[in-house]
C-alpha atoms as a PDB file:
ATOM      1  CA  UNK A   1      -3.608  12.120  13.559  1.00  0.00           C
ATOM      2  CA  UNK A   2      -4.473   8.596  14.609  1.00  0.00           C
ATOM      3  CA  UNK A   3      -3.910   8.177  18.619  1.00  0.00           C
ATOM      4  CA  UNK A   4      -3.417   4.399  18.373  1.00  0.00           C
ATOM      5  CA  UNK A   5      -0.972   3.721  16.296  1.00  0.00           C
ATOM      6  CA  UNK A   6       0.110   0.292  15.544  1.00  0.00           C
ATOM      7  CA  UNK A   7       3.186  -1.130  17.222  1.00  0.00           C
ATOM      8  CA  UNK A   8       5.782  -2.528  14.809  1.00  0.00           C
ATOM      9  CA  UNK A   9       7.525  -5.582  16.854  1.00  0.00           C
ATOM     10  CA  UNK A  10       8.624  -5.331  20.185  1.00  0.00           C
ATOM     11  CA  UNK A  11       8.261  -1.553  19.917  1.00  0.00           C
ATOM     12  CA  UNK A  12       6.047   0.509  21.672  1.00  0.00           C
ATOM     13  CA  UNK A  13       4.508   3.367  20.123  1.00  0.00           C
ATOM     14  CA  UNK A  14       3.087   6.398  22.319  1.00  0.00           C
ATOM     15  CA  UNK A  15      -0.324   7.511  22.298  1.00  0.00           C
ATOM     16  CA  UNK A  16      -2.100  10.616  22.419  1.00  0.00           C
ATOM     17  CA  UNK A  17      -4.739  10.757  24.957  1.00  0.00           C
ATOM     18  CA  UNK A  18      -7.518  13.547  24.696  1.00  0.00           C
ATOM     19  CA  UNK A  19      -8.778  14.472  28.199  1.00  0.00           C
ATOM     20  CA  UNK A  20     -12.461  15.639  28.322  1.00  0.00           C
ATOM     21  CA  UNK A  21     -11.574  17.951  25.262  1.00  0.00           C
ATOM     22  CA  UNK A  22      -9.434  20.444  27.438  1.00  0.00           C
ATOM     23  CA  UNK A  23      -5.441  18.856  27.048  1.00  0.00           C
ATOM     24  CA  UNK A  24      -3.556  16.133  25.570  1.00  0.00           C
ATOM     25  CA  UNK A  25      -1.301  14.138  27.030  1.00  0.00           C
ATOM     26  CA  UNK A  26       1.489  11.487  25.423  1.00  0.00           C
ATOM     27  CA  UNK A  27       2.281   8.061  27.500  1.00  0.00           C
ATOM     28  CA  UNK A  28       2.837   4.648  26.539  1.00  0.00           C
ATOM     29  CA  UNK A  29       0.363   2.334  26.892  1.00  0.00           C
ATOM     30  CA  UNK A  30       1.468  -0.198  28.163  1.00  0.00           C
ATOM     31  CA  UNK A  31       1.488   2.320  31.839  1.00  0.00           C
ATOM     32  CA  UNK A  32      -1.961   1.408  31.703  1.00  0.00           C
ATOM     33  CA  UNK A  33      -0.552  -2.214  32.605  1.00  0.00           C
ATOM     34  CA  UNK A  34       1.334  -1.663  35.523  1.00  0.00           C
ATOM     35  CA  UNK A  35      -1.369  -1.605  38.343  1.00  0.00           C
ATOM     36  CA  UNK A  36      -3.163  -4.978  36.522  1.00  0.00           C
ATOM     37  CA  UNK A  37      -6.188  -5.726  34.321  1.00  0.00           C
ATOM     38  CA  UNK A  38      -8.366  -2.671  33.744  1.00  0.00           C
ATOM     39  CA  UNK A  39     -10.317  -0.994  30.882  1.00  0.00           C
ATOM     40  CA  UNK A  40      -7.313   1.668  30.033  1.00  0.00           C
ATOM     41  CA  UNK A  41      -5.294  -1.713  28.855  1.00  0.00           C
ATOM     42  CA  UNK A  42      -6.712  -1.460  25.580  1.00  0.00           C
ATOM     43  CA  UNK A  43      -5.482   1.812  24.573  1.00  0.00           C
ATOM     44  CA  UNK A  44      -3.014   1.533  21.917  1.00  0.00           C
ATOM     45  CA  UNK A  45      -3.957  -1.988  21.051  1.00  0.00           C
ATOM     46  CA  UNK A  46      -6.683  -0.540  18.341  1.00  0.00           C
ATOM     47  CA  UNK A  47      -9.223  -1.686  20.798  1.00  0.00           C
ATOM     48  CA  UNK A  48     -10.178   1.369  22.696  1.00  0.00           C
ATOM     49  CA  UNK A  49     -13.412   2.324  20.851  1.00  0.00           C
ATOM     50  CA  UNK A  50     -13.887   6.402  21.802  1.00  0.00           C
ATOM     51  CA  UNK A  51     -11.956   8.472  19.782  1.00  0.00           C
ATOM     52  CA  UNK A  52     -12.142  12.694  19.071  1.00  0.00           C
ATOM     53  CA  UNK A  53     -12.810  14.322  15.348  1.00  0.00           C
ATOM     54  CA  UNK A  54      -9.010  14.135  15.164  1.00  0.00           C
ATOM     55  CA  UNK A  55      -8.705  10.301  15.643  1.00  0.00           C
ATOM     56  CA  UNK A  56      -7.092  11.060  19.405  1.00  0.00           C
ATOM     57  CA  UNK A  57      -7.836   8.257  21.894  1.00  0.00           C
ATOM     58  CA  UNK A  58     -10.421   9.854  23.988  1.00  0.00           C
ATOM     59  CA  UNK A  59     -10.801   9.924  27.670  1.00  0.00           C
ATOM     60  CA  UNK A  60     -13.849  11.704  29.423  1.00  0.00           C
ATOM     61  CA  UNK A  61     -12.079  12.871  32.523  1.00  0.00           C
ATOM     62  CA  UNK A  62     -11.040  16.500  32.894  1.00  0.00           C
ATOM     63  CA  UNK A  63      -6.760  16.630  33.498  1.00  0.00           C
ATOM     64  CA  UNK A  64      -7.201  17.594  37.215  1.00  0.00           C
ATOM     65  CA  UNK A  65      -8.572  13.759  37.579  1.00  0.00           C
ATOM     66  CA  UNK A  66      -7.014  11.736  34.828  1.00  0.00           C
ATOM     67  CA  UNK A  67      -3.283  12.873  35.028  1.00  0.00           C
ATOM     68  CA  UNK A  68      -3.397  12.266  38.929  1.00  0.00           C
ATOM     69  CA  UNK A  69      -4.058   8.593  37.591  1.00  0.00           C
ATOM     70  CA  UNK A  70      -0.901   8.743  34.790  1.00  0.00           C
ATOM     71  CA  UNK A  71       1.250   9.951  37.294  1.00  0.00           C
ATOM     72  CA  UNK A  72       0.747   7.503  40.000  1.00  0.00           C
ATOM     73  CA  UNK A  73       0.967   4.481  37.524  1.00  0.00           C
ATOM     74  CA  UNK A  74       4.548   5.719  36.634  1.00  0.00           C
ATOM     75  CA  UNK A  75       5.498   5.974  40.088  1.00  0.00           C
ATOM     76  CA  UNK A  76       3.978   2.779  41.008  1.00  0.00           C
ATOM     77  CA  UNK A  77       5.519   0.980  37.748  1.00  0.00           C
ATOM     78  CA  UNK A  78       8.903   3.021  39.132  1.00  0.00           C
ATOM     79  CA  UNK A  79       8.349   1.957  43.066  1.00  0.00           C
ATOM     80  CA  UNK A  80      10.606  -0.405  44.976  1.00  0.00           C
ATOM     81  CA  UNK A  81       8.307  -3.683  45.325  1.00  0.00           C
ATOM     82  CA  UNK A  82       6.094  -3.277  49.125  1.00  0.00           C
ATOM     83  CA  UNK A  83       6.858   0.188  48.881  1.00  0.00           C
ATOM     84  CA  UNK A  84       3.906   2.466  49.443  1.00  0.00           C
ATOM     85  CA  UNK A  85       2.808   5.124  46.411  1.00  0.00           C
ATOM     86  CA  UNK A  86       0.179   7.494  47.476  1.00  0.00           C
ATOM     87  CA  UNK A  87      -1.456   9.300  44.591  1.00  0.00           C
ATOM     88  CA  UNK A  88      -1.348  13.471  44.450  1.00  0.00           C
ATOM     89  CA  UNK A  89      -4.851  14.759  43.669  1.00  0.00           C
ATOM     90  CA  UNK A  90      -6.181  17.908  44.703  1.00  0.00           C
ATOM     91  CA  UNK A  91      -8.660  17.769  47.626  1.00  0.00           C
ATOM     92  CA  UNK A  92     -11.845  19.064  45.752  1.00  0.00           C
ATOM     93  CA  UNK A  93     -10.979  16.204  42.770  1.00  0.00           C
ATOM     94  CA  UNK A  94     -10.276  13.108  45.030  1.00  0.00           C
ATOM     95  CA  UNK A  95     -13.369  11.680  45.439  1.00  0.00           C
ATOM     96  CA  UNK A  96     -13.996  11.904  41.262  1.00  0.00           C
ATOM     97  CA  UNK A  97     -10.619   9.929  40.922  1.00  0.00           C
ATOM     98  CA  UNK A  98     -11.795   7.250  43.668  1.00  0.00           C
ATOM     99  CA  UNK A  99     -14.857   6.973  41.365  1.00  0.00           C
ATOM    100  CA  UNK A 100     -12.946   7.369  38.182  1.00  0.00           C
ATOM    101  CA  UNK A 101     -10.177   4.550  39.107  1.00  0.00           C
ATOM    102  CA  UNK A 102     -13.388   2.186  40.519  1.00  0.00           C
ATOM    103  CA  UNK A 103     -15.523   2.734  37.042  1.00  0.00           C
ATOM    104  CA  UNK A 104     -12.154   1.961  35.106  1.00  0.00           C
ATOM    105  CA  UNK A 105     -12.069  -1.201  36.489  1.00  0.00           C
ATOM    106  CA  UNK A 106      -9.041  -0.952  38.451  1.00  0.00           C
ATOM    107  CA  UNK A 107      -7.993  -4.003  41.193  1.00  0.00           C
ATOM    108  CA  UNK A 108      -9.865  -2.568  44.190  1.00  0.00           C
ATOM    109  CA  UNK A 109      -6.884  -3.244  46.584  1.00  0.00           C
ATOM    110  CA  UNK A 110      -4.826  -0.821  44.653  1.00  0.00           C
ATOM    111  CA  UNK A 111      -7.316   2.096  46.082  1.00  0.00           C
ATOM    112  CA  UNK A 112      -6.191   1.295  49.692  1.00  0.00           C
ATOM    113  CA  UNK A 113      -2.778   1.633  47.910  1.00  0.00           C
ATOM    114  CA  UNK A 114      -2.478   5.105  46.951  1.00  0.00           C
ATOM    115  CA  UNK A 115      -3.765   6.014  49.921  1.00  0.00           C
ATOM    116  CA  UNK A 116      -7.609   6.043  50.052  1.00  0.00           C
ATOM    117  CA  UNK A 117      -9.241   5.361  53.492  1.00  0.00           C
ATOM    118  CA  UNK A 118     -12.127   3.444  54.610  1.00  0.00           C
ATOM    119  CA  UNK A 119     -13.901   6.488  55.803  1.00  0.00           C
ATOM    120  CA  UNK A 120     -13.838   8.136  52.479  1.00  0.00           C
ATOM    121  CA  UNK A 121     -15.178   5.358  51.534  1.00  0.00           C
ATOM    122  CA  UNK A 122     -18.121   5.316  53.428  1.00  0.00           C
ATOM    123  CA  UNK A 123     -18.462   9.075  53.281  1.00  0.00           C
ATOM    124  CA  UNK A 124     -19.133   9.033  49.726  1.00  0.00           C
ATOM    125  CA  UNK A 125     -21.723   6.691  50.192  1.00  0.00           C
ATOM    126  CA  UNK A 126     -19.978   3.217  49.118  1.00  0.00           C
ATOM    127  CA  UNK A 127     -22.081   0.745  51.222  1.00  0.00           C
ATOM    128  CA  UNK A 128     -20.031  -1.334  53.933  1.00  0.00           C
ATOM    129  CA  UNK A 129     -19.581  -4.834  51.493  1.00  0.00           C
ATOM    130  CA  UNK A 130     -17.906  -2.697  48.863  1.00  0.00           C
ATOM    131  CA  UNK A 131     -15.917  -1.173  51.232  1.00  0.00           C
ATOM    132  CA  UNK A 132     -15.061  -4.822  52.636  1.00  0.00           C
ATOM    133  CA  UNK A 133     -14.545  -5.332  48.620  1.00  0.00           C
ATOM    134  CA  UNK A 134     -11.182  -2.622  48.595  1.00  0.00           C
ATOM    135  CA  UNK A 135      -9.620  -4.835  51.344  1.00  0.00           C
ATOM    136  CA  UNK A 136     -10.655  -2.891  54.050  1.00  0.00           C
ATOM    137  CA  UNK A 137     -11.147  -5.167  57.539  1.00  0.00           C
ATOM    138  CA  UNK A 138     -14.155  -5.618  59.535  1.00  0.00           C
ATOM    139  CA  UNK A 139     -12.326  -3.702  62.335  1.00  0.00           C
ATOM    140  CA  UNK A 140     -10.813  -0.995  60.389  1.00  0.00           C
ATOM    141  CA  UNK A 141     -14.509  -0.219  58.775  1.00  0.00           C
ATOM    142  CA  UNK A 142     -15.841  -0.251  62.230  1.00  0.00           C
ATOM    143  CA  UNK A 143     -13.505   2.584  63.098  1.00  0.00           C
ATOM    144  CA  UNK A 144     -14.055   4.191  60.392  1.00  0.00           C
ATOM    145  CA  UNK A 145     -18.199   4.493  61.288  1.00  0.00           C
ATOM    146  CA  UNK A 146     -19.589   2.167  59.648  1.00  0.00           C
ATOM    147  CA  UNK A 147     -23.199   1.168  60.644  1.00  0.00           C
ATOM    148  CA  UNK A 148     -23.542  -2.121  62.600  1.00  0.00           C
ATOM    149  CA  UNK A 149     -26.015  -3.089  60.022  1.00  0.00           C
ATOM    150  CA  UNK A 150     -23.635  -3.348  57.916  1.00  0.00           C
ATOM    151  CA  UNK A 151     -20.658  -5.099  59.615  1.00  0.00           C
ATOM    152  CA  UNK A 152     -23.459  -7.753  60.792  1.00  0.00           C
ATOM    153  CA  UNK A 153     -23.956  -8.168  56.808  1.00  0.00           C
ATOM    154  CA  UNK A 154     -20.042  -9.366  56.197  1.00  0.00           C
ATOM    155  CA  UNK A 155     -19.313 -10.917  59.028  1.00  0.00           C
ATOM    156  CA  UNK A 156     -20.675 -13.838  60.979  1.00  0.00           C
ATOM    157  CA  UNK A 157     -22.513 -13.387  63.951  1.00  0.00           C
ATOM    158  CA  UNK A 158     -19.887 -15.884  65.943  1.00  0.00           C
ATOM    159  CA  UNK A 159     -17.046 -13.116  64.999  1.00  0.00           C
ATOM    160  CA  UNK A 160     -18.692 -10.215  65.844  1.00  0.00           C
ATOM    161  CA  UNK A 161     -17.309 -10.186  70.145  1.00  0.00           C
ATOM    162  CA  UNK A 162     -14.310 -11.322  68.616  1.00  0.00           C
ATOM    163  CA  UNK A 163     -13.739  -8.331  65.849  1.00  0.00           C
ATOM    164  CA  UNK A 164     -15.511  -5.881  68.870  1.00  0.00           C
ATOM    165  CA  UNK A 165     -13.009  -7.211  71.526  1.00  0.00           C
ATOM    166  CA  UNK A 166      -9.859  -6.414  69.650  1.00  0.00           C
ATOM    167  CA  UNK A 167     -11.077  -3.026  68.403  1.00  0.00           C
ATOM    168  CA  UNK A 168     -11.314  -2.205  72.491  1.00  0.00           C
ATOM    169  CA  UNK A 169      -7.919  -3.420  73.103  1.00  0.00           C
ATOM    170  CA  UNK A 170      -6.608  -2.065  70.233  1.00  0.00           C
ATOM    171  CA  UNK A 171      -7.800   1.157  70.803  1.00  0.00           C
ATOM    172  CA  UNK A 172      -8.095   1.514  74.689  1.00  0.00           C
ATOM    173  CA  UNK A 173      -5.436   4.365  74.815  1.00  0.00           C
ATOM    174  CA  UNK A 174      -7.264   6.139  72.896  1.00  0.00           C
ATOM    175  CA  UNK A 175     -10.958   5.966  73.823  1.00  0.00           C
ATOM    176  CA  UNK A 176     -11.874   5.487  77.293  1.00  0.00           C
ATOM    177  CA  UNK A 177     -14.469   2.426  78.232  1.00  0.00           C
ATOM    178  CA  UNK A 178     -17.261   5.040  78.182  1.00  0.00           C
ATOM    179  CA  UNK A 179     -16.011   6.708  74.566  1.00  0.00           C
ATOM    180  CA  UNK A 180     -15.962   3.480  73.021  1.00  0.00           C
ATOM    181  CA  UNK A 181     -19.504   2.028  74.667  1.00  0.00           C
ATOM    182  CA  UNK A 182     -21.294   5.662  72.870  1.00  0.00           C
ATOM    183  CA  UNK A 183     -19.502   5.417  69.577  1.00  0.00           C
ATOM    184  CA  UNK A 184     -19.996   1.699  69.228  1.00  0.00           C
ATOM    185  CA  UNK A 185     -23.573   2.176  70.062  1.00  0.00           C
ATOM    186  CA  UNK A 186     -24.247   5.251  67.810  1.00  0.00           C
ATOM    187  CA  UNK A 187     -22.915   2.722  65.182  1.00  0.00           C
ATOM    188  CA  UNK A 188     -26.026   0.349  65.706  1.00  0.00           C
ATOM    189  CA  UNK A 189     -24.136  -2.535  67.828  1.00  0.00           C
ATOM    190  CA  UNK A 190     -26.791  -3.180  70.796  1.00  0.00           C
ATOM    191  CA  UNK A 191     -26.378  -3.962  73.903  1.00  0.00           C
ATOM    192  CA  UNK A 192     -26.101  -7.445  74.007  1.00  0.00           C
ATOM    193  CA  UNK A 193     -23.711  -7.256  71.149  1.00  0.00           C
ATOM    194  CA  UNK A 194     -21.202  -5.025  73.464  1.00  0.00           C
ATOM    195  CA  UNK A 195     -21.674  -7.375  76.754  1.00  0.00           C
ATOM    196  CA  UNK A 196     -20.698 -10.599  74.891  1.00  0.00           C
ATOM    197  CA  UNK A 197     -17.706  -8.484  73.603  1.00  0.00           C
ATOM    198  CA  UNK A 198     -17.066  -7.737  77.170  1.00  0.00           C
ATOM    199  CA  UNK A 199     -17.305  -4.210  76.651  1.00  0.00           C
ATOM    200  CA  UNK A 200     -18.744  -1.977  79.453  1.00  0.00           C
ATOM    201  CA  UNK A 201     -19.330   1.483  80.261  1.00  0.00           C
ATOM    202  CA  UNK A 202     -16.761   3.235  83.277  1.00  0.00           C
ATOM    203  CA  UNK A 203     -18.608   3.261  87.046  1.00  0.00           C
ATOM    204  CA  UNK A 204     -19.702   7.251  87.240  1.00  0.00           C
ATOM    205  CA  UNK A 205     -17.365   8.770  90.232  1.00  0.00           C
ATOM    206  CA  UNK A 206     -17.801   9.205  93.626  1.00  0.00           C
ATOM    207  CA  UNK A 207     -19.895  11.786  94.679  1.00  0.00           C
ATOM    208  CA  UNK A 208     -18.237  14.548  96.625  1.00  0.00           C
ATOM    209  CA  UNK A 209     -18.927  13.866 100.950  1.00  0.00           C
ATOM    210  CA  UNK A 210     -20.536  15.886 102.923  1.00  0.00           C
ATOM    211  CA  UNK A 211     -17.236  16.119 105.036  1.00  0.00           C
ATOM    212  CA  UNK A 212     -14.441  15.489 103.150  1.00  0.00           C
ATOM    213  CA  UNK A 213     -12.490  12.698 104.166  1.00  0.00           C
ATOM    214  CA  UNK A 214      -8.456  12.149 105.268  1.00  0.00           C
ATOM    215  CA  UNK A 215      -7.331  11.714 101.886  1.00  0.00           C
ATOM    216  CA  UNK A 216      -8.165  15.280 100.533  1.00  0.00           C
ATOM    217  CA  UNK A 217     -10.662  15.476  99.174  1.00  0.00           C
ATOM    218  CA  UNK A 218     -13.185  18.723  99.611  1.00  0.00           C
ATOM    219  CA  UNK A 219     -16.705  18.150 101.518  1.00  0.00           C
ATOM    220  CA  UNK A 220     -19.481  20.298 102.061  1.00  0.00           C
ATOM    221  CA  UNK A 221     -18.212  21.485 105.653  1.00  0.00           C
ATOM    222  CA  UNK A 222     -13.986  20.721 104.916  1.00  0.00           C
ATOM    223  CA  UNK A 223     -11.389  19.562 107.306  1.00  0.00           C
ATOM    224  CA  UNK A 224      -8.951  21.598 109.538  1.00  0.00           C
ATOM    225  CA  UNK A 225      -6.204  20.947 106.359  1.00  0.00           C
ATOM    226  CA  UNK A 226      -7.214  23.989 104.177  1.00  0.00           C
ATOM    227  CA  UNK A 227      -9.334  22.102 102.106  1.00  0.00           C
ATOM    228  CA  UNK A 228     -12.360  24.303 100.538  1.00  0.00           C
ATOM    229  CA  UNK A 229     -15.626  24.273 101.919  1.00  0.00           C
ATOM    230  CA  UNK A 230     -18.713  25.953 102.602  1.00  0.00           C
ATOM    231  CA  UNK A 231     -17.769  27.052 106.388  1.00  0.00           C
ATOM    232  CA  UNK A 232     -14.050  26.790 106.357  1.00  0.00           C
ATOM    233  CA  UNK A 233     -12.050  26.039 109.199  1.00  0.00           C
ATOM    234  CA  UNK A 234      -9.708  27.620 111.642  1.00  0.00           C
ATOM    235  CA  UNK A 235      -6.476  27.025 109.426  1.00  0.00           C
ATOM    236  CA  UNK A 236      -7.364  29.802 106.655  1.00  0.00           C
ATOM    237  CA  UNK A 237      -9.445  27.649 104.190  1.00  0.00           C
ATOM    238  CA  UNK A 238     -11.390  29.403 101.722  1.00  0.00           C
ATOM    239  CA  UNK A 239     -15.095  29.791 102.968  1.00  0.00           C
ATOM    240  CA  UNK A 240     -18.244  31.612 102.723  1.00  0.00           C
ATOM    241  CA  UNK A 241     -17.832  32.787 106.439  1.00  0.00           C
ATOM    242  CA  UNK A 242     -14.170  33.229 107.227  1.00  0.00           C
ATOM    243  CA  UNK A 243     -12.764  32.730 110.548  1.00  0.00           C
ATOM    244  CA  UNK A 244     -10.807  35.075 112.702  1.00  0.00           C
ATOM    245  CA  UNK A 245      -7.186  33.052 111.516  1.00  0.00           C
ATOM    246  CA  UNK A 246      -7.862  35.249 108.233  1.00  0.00           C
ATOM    247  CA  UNK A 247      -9.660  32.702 105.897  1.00  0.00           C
ATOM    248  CA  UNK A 248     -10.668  34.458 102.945  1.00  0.00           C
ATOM    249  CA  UNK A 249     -14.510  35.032 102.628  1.00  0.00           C
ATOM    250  CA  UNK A 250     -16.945  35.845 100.424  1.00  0.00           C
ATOM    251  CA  UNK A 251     -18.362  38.504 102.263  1.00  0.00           C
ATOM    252  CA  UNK A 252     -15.291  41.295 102.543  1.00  0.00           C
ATOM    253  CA  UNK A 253     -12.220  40.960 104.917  1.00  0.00           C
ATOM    254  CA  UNK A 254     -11.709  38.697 107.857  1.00  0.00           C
ATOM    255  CA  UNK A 255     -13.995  39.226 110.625  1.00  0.00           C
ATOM    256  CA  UNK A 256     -12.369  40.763 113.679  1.00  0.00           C
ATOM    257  CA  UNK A 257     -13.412  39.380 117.540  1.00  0.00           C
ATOM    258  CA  UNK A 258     -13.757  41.724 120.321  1.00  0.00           C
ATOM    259  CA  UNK A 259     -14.780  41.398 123.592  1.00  0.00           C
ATOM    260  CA  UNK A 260     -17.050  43.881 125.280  1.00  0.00           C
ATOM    261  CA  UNK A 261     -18.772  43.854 128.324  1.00  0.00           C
ATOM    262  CA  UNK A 262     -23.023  43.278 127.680  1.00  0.00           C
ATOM    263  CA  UNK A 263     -23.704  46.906 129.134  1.00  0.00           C
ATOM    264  CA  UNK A 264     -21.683  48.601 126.819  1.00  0.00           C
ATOM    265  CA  UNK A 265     -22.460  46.759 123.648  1.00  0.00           C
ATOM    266  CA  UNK A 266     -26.516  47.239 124.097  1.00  0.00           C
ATOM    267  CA  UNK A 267     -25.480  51.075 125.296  1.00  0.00           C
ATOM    268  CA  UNK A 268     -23.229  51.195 122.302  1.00  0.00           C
ATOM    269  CA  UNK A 269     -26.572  49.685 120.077  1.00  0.00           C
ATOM    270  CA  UNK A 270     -29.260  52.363 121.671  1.00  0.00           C
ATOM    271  CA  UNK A 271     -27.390  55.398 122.143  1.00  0.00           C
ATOM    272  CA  UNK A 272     -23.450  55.353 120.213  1.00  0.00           C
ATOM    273  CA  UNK A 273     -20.609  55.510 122.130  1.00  0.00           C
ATOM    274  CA  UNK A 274     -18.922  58.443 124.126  1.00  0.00           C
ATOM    275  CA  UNK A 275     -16.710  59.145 121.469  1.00  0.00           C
ATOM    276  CA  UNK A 276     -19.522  60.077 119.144  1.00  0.00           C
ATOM    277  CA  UNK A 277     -19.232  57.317 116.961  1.00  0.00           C
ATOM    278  CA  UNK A 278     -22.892  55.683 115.707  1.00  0.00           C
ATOM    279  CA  UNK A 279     -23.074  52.820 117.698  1.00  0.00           C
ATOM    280  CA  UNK A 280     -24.658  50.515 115.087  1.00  0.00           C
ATOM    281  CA  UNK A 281     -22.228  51.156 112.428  1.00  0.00           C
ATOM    282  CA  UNK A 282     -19.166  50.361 114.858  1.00  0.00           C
ATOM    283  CA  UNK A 283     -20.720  47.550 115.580  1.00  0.00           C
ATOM    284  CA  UNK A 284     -21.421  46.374 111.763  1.00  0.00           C
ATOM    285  CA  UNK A 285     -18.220  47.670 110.748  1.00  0.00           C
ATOM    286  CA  UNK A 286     -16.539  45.454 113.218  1.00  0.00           C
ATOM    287  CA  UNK A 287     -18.487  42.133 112.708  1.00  0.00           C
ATOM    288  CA  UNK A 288     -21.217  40.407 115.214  1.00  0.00           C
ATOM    289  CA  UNK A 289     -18.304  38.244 116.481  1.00  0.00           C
ATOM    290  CA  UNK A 290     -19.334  36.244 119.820  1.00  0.00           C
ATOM    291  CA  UNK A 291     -17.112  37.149 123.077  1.00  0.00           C
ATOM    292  CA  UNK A 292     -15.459  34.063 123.712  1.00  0.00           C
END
């Protein structure tokens, strides 16, 4: 059965299209129109010269790629004009249909289109002037990682702070000064590149004081506010040493003051008290606290 049958008139006659030898699909051919000039236009015109044993138009492409491609050209010949027709292909398959629709000579802008990013792009190893070829911007590659090699390449070197500028206010929400300094510069663009773009790092922050200061913010020793610190402070701040207002410590629960005459305490230390009680552990248990 001949796949490219002759049209008679105005009519359009249907062809059979072989895919890779596993299924056959019917369209017209004139689909193959709808998205511009390619190499698919000459099916059904008696042009197209691969054929199968049975005379079938023949297609190398396995369905999981090709019919992705028919069914996106009849949405897109079916689309609203401006409207935005992003083609359905399985995850693992994409990147053989960007190949596919590139090595059929499809317009490159139709890529971007149905919904193929710069960064795909790129990630399959398309260099940064072919990218620049699907209609991809300078700025939009540059997000998308390119290498500054290859941005330096397309544009010239006059437009380079200009294109670097507007990324950074473009995209200042969403990287900080610092973000954007180490990605851009992981890209390749130098130092000199970023300063004439006016793009700098953030200042590091203020080291913590040694004090603290009146605005709150924790020093070494802290402030009589509760701040933490490495002493605390009378009003119950967190500390290594507590102080008798309660202050947590690190060391157990809150040291307790007591007064005692000198007598006692070194007779309490040598010998234990009168009540029997081991003068050294009352003493530890209680806490070295100075008689005030």
């Amino acid at each position: 059965m001949d796949g490219e049958k002759a049209t008679s008139g105005k009519k359009t006659v249907a062809v059979q299209i072989n895919m890779g030898g596993e299924a056959v699909i019917t369209v017209s051919p004139e689909l193959f129109k709808v998205a511009g000039e390619n190499k698919l236009c000459t099916i059904g015109f008696g042009t197209w010269e691969c054929q199968d044993a049975d005379g079938l138009v023949f297609v190398d492409y396995s369905p999981a790629v090709f019919i992705p491609l028919v069914e996106w050209l009849r949405e897109l010949r079916d689309a609203e004009p401006g409207q935005t027709v992003y083609v359905q292909v399985l995850q693992e398959k994409r990147t053989a249909w960007i190949r596919m629709v590139n090595a059929l000579s499809f317009p490159k802008h139709l890529l971007r289109k149905a919904g193929i990013n710069a960064h795909e792009l790129l990630c399959m190893g398309y260099s940064v002037g072919c990218a620049r070829d699907f209609e991809f911007t300078a700025e939009e590659l540059i997000l998308a990682g390119a290498q500054a090699a290859g941005i330096r390449e397309i544009v010239k070197p006059e437009e380079l702070p200009i294109i670097l500028r507007h990324v950074a206010e473009t995209h200042g929400t969403s990287l900080t000064a610092t973000g954007l300094c180490q990605f851009l510069a992981r890209s390749g663009f130098d130092a000199e590149e970023l300063e004439a773009a006016g793009i700098k790092e953030s200042p590091p922050p203020s080291p913590l004081p040694l004090f603290g200061d009146p605005a709150g913010n924790g020093g070494l020793f802290g402030e009589a506010s509760g701040r933490t610190s490495l002493f605390g402070e009378a009003s119950g701040s967190t500390s290594l040493f507590s102080e008798a207002s309660g202050g947590t410590s690190l060391f157990g629960p809150p040291v307790v003051r007591f007064k005692m005459p000198a007598a006692d305490l070194h007779a309490s230390i040598d010998g234990g008290s009168a009540s029997g009680v081991d003068g050294v552990s009352t003493f530890l248990a209680c806490g070295a606290g100075s008689s005030a």
